[in-house]
N, C-alpha and C. Protein backbone atom coordinates (compact mmCIF):
# COMPACT_ATOMS: atom_id res chain seq x y z
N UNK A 1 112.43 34.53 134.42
CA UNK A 1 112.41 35.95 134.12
C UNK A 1 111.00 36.47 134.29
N UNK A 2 110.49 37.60 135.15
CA UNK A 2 109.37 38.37 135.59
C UNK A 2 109.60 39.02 134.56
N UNK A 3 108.69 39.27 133.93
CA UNK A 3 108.32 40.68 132.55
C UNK A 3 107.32 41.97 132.92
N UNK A 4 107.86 42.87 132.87
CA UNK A 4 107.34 44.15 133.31
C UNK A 4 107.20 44.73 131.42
N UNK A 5 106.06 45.57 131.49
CA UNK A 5 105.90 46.16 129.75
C UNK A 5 106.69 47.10 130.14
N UNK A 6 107.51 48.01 129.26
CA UNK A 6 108.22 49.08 128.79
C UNK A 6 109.70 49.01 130.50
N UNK A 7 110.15 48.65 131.09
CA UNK A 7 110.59 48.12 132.14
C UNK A 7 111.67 47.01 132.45
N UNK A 8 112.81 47.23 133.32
CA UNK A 8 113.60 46.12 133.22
C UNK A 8 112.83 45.06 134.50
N UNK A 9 112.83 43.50 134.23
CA UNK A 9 112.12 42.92 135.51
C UNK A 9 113.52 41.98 136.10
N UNK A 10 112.61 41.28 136.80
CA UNK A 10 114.55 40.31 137.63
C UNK A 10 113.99 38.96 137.11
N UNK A 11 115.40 38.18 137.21
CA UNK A 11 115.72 36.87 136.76
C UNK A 11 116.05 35.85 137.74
N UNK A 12 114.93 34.72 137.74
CA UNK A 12 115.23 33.65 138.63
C UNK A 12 115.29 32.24 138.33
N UNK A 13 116.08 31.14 138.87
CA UNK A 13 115.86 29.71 138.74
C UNK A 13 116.17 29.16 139.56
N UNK A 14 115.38 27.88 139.20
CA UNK A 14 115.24 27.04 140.76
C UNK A 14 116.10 25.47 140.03
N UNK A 15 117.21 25.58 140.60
CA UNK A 15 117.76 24.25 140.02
C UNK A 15 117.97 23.13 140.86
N UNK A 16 117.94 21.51 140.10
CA UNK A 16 117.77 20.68 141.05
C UNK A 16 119.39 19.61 140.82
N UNK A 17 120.04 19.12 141.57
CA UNK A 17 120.70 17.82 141.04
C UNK A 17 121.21 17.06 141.83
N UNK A 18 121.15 15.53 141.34
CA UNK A 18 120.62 14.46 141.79
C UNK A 18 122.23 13.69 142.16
N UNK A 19 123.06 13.95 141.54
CA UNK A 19 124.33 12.79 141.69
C UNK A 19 125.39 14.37 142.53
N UNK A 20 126.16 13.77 143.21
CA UNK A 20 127.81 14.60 143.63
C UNK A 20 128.01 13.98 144.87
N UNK A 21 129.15 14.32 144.96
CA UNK A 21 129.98 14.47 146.41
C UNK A 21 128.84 14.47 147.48
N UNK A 22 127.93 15.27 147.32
CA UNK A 22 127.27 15.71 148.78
C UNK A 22 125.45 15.55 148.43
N UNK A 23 125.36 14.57 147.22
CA UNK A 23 123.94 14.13 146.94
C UNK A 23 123.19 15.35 147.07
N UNK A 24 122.06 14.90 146.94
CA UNK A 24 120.91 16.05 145.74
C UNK A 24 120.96 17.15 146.58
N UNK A 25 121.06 18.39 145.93
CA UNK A 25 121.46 19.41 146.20
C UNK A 25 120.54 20.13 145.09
N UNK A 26 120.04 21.91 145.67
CA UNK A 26 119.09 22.58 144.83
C UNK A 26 119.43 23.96 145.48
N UNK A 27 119.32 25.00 144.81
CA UNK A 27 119.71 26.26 144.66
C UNK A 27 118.27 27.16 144.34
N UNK A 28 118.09 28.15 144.63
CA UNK A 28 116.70 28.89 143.86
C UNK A 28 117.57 30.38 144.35
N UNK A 29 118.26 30.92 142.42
CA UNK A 29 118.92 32.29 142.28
C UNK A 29 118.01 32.98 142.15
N UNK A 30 118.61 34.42 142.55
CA UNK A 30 117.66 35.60 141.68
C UNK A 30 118.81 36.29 141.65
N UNK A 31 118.49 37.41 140.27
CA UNK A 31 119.31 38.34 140.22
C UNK A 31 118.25 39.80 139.88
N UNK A 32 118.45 40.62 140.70
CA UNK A 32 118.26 41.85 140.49
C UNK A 32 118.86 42.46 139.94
N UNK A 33 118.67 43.14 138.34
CA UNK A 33 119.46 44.50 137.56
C UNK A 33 119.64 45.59 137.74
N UNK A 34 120.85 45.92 138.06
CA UNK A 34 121.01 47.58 138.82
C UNK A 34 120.12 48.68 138.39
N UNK A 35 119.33 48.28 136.64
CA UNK A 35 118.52 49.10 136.21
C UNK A 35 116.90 48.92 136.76
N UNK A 36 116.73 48.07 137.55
CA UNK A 36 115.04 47.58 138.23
C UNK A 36 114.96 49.35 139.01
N UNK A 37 113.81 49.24 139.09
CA UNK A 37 113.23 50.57 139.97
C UNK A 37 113.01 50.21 141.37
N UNK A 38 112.42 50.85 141.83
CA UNK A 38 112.53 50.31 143.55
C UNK A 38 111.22 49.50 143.54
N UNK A 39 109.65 49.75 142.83
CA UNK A 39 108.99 48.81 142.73
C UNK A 39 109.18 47.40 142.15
N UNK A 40 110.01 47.26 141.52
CA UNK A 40 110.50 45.91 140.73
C UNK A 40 111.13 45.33 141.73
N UNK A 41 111.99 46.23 142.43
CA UNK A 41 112.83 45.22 143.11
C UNK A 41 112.14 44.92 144.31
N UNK A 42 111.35 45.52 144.81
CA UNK A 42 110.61 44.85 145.92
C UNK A 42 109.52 44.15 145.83
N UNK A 43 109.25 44.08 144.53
CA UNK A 43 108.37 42.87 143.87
C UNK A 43 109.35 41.05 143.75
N UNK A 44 110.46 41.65 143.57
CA UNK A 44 111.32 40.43 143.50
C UNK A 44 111.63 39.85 144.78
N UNK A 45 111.84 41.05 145.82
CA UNK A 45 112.44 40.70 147.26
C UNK A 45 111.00 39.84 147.39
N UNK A 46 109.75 40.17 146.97
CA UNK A 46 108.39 39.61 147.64
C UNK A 46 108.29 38.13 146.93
N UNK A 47 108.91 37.70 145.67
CA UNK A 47 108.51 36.47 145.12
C UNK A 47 109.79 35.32 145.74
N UNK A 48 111.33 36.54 146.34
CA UNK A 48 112.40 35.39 146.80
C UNK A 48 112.23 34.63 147.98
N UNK A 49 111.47 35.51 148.86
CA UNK A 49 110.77 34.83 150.05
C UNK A 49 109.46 34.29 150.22
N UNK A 50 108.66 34.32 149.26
CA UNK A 50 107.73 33.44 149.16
C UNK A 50 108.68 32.12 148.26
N UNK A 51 109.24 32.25 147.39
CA UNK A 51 110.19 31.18 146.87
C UNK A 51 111.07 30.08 148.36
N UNK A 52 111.25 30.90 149.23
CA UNK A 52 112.02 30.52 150.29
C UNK A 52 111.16 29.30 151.39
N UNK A 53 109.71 30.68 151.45
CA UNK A 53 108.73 29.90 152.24
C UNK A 53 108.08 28.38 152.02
N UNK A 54 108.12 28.57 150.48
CA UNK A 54 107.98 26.77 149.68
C UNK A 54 108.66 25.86 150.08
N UNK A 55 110.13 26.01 150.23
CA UNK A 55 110.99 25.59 150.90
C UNK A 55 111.36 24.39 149.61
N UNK A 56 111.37 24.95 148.20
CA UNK A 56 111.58 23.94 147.22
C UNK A 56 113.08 23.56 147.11
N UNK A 57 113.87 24.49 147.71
CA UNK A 57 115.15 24.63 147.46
C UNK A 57 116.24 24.24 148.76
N UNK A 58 117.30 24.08 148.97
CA UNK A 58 117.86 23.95 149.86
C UNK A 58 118.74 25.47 149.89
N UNK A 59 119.17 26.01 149.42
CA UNK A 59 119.98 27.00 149.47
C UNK A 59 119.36 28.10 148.60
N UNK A 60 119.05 29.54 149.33
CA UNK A 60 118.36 30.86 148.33
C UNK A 60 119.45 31.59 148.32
N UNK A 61 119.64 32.27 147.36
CA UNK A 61 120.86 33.22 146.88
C UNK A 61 120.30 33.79 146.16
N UNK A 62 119.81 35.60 146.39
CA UNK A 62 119.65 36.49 146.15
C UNK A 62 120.67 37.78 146.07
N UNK A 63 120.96 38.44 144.39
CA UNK A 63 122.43 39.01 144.41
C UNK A 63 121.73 40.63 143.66
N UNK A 64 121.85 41.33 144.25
CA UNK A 64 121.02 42.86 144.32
C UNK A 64 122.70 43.48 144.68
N UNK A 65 122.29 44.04 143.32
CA UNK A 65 123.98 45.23 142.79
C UNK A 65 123.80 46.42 144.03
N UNK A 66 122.10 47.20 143.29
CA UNK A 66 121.81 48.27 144.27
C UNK A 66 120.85 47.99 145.59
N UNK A 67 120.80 47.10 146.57
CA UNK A 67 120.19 47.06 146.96
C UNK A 67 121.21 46.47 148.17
N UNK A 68 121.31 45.39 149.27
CA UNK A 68 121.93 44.38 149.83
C UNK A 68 123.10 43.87 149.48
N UNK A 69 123.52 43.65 147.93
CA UNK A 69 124.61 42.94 147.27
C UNK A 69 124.36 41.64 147.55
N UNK A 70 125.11 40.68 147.99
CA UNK A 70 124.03 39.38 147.76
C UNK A 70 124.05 38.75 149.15
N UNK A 71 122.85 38.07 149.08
CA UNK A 71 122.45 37.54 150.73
C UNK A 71 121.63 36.33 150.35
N UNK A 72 121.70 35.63 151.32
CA UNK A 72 120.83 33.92 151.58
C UNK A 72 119.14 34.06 152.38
C-alpha cells in the first residue's frame, strides 16, 4: 500500500510460490481505487512498470476500475 496524506493511494503485492502443478510461480498485483485522482494513478501506472522492469515476477496484473480495467 502507497500512502498519500489526506488522499486515497493504490495497493500492491508481489507474491511468490514454490510447490504446484506448474512449479514456482509469482504474480506482482496492483489495484487502483476508482477514488485515486489522475496523479495517483499515474504514479501507480509509474511504480507497475518499473515493478515489471525488475522482472521479480513472472506474471503483472494491473486492475484500474477507471482507467484500462485490467491489463498484464
Amino acid at each position: 500500500f502507497y500512502h498519500y496524506e489526506n488522499k486515497v493511494g493504490w495497493h500492491s503485492v508481489l507474491s511468490h510460490g514454490q510447490y504446484g502443478p506448474y512449479g514456482p510461480q509469482s504474480v506482482y498485483a496492483m489495484f487502483i481505487p476508482w477514488q485515486a485522482d489522475e496523479g495517483t494513478r499515474q504514479d501507480a501506472i509509474t511504480e507497475a512498470k518499473r515493478a515489471k522492469a525488475e522482472a521479480g515476477a513472472s506474471r503483472y496484473v494491473v486492475v484500474d476500475p477507471l482507467g484500462d480495467g485490467q491489463y498484464e
